[in-house]
Protein backbone atom coordinates (compact mmCIF):
# COMPACT_ATOMS: atom_id res chain seq x y z
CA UNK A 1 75.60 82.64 -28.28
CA UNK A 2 73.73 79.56 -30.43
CA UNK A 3 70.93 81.03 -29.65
CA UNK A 4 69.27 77.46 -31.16
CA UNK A 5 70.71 75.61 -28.62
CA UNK A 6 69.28 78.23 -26.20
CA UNK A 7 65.56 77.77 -26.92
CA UNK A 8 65.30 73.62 -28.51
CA UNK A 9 65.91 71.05 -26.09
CA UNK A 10 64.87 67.46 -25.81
CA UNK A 11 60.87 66.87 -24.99
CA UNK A 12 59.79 64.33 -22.12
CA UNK A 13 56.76 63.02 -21.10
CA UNK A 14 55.52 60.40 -18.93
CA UNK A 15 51.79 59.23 -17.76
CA UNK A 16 50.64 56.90 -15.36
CA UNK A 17 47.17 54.78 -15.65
CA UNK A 18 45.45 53.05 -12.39
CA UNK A 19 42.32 50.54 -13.31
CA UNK A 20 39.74 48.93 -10.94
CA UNK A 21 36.79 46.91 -11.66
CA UNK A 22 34.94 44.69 -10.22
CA UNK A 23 31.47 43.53 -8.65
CA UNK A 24 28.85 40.64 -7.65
CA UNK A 25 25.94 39.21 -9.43
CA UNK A 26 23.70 42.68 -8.23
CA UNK A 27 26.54 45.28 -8.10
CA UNK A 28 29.52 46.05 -10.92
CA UNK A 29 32.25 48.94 -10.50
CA UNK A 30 34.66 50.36 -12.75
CA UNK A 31 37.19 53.09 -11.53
CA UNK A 32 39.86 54.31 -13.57
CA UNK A 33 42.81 57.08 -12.83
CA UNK A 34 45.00 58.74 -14.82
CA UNK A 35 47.86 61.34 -15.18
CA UNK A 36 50.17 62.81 -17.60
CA UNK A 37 52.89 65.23 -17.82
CA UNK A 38 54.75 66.23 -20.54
CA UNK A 39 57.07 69.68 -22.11
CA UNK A 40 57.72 71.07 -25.42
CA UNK A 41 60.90 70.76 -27.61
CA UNK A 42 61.59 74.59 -27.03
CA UNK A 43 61.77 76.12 -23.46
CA UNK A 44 58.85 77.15 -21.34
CA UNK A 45 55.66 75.58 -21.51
CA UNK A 46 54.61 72.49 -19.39
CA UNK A 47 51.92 70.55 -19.12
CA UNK A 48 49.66 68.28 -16.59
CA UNK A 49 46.32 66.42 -17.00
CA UNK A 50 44.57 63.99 -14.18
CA UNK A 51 41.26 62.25 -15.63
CA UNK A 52 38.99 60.30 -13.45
CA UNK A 53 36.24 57.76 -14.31
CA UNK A 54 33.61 55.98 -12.26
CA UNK A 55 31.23 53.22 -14.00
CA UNK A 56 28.33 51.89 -11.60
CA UNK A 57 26.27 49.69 -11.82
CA UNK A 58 23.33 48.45 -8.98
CA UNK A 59 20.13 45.90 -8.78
CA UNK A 60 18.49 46.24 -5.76
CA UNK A 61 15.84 44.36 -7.20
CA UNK A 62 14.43 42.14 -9.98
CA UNK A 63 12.16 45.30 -10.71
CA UNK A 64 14.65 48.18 -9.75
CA UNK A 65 17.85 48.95 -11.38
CA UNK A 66 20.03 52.20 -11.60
CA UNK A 67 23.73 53.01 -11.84
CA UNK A 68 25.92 55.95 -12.81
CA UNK A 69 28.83 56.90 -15.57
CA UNK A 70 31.35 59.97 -14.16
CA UNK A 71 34.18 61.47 -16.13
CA UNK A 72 36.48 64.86 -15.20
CA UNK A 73 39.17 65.46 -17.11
CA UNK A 74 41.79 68.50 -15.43
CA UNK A 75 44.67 69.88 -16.78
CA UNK A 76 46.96 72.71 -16.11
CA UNK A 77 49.35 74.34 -19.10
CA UNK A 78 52.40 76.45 -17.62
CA UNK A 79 54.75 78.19 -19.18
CA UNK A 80 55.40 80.76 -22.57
CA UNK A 81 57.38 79.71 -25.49
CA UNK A 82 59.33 82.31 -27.58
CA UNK A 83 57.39 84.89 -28.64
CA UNK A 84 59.10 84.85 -31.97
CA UNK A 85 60.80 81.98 -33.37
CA UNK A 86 62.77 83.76 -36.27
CA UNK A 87 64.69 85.62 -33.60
CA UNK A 88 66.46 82.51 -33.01
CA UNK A 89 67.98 83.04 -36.44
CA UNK A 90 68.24 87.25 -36.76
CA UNK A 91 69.34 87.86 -32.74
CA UNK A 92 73.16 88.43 -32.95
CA UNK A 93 75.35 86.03 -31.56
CA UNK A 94 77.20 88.77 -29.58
CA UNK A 95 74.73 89.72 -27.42
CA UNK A 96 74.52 87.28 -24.39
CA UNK A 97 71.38 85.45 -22.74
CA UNK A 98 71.44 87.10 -19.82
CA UNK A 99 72.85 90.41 -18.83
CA UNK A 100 73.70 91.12 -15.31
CA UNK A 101 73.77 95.26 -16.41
CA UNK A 102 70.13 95.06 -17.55
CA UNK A 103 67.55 95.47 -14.34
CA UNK A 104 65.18 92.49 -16.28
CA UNK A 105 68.37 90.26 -16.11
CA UNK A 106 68.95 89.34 -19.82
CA UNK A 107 70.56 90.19 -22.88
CA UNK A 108 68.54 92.75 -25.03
CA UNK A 109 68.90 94.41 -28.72
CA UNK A 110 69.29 97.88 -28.75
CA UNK A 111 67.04 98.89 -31.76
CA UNK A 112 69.50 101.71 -32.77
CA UNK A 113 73.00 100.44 -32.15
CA UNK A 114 72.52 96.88 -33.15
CA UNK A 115 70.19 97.67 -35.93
CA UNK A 116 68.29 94.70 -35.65
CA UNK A 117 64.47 94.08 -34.24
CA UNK A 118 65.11 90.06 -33.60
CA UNK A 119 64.00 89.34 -29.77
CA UNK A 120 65.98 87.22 -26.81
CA UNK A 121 63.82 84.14 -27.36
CA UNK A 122 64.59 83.39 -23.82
CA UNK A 123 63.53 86.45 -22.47
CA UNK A 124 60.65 86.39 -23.77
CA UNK A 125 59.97 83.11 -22.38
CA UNK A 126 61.38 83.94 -18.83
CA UNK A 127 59.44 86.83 -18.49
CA UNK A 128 56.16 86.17 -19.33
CA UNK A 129 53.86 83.13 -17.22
CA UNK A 130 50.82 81.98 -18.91
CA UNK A 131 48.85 79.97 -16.95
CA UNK A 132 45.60 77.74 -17.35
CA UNK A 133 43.64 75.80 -15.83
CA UNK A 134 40.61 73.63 -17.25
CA UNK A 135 37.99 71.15 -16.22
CA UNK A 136 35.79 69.39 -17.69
CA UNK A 137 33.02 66.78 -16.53
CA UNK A 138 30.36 64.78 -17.30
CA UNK A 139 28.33 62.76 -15.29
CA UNK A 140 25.28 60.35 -16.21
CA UNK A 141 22.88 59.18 -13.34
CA UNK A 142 19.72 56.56 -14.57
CA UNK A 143 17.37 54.49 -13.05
CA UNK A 144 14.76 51.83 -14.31
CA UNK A 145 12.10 50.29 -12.66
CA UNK A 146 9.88 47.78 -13.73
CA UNK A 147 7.09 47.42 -11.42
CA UNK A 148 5.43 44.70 -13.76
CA UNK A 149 6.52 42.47 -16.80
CA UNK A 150 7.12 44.38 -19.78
CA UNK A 151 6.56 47.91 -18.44
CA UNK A 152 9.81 49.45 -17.79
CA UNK A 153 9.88 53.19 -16.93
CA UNK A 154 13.91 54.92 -17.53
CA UNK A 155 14.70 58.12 -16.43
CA UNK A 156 18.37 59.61 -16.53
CA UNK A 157 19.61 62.97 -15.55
CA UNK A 158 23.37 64.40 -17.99
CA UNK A 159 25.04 67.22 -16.87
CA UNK A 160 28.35 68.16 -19.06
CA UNK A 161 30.37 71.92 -18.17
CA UNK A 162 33.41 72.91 -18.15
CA UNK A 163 35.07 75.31 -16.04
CA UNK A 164 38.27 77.31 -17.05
CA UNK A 165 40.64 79.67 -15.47
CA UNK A 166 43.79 81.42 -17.29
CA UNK A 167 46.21 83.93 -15.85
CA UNK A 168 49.12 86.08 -17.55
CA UNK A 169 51.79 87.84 -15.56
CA UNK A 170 54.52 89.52 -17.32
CA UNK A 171 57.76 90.95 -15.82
CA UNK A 172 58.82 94.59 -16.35
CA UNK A 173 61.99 94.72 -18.73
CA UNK A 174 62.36 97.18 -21.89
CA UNK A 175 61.92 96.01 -25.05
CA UNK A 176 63.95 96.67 -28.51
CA UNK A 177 63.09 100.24 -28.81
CA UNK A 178 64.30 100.74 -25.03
CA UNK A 179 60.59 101.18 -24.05
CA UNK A 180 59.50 100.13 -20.59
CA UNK A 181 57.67 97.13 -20.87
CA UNK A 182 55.48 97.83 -17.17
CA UNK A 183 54.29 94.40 -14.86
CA UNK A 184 50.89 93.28 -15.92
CA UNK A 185 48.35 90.85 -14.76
CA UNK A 186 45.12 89.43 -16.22
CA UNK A 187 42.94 86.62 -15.45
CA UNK A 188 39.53 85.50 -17.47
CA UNK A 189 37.26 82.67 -16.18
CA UNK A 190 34.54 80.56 -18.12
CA UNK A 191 31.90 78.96 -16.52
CA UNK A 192 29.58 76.32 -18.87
CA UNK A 193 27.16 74.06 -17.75
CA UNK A 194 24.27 72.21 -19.72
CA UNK A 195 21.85 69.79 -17.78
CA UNK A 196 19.57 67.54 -19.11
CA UNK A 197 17.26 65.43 -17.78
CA UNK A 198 15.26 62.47 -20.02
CA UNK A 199 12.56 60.08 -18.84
CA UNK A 200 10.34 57.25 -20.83
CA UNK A 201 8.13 54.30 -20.67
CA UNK A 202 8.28 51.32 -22.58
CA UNK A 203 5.50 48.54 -22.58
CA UNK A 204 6.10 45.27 -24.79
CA UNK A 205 3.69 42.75 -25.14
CA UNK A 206 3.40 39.32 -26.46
CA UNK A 207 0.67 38.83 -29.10
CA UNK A 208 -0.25 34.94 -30.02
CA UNK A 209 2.31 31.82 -29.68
């Protein structure tokens, strides 16, 4: 087995970007899409990531303006890569990928008979699934109203968070010291969110010619 030419392969990637924008004397709009996938050069992980953006921009009147600036960003990483890299140089090149006589389905060092500790670095990859999943946003809503010349009163309201979920499943098989490694699964969330909310007046004034 070239247990190299197992794990590297060739990377890909592609993305795709979508613009708008547009808008009157009173009214201006900007809207912009995005996605991207790509992989690894090794086997396993993979990854995706959509962004969004809205720009607005309104004037109902001479004296009232307000508009609002929107970005979420969400991506979603699948997939384990060897757990140890230097097996790809220490697993012997006897012992196949995968190994029909083996309940976990692949080819496996026995610690005592092959005296060795290296890993199948596609094992380790098949049987394990990392997976996360992440937002994040930020939004920006404002206003400003001038109800005479040269007072203008601004107030804006920012919220930024992000939200995040990750999984890991892994797949009973036994490991180099023929020890059952038993079916897990865990899953952590993370919740963040920080508002903030800003207001001010500004007067100007003309003194003398």
């Amino acid at each position: 087995t070239d247990w190299q030419n197992e794990v590297f392969k060739t990377a890909h990637s592609n993305s795709v970007d979508i613009n708008f924008a547009g808008g009157s004397e009173n009214a201006t709009f900007y809207v912009s899409l995005g996605y991207k996938h790509g992989d690894e050069i090794f086997i396993g992980p993979k990854h995706d990531d959509v962004t969004l953006r809205l720009k607005n921009n309104f004037t109902i009147k001479k004296w009232l303006r307000f508009g609002d600036n929107i970005t979420v960003d969400y991506d979603v990483s699948k997939g384990a890569g060897p757990s140890q890299f230097v097996s790809m140089i220490n697993m012997p090149p006897y012992i196949p990928v995968r190994d029909t006589s083996n309940y976990w389905g692949y080819g496996s060092i026995n610690r005592m008979q092959d005296l060795g500790d290296a890993i199948n670095p596609v094992m380790t990859s098949a049987l394990t699934h990392p997976e996360s999943h992440n937002m994040d946003y930020q939004a920006n809503i404002w206003m400003e109203l001038e109800p005479l010349k040269g007072l203008q009163y601004h107030a804006q309201y920012d919220v930024t968070g992000s939200f995040k979920l990750t999984t890991l499943l892994t797949d009973n098989y036994d490991n180099r010291a023929m020890q059952t490694v038993e079916n897990t699964f865990h899953a952590n969330t993370i919740h963040t969110i920080n508002p903030l909310c800003t207001s001010y007046i500004n007067l100007t004034r003309t003194m003398g010619h």
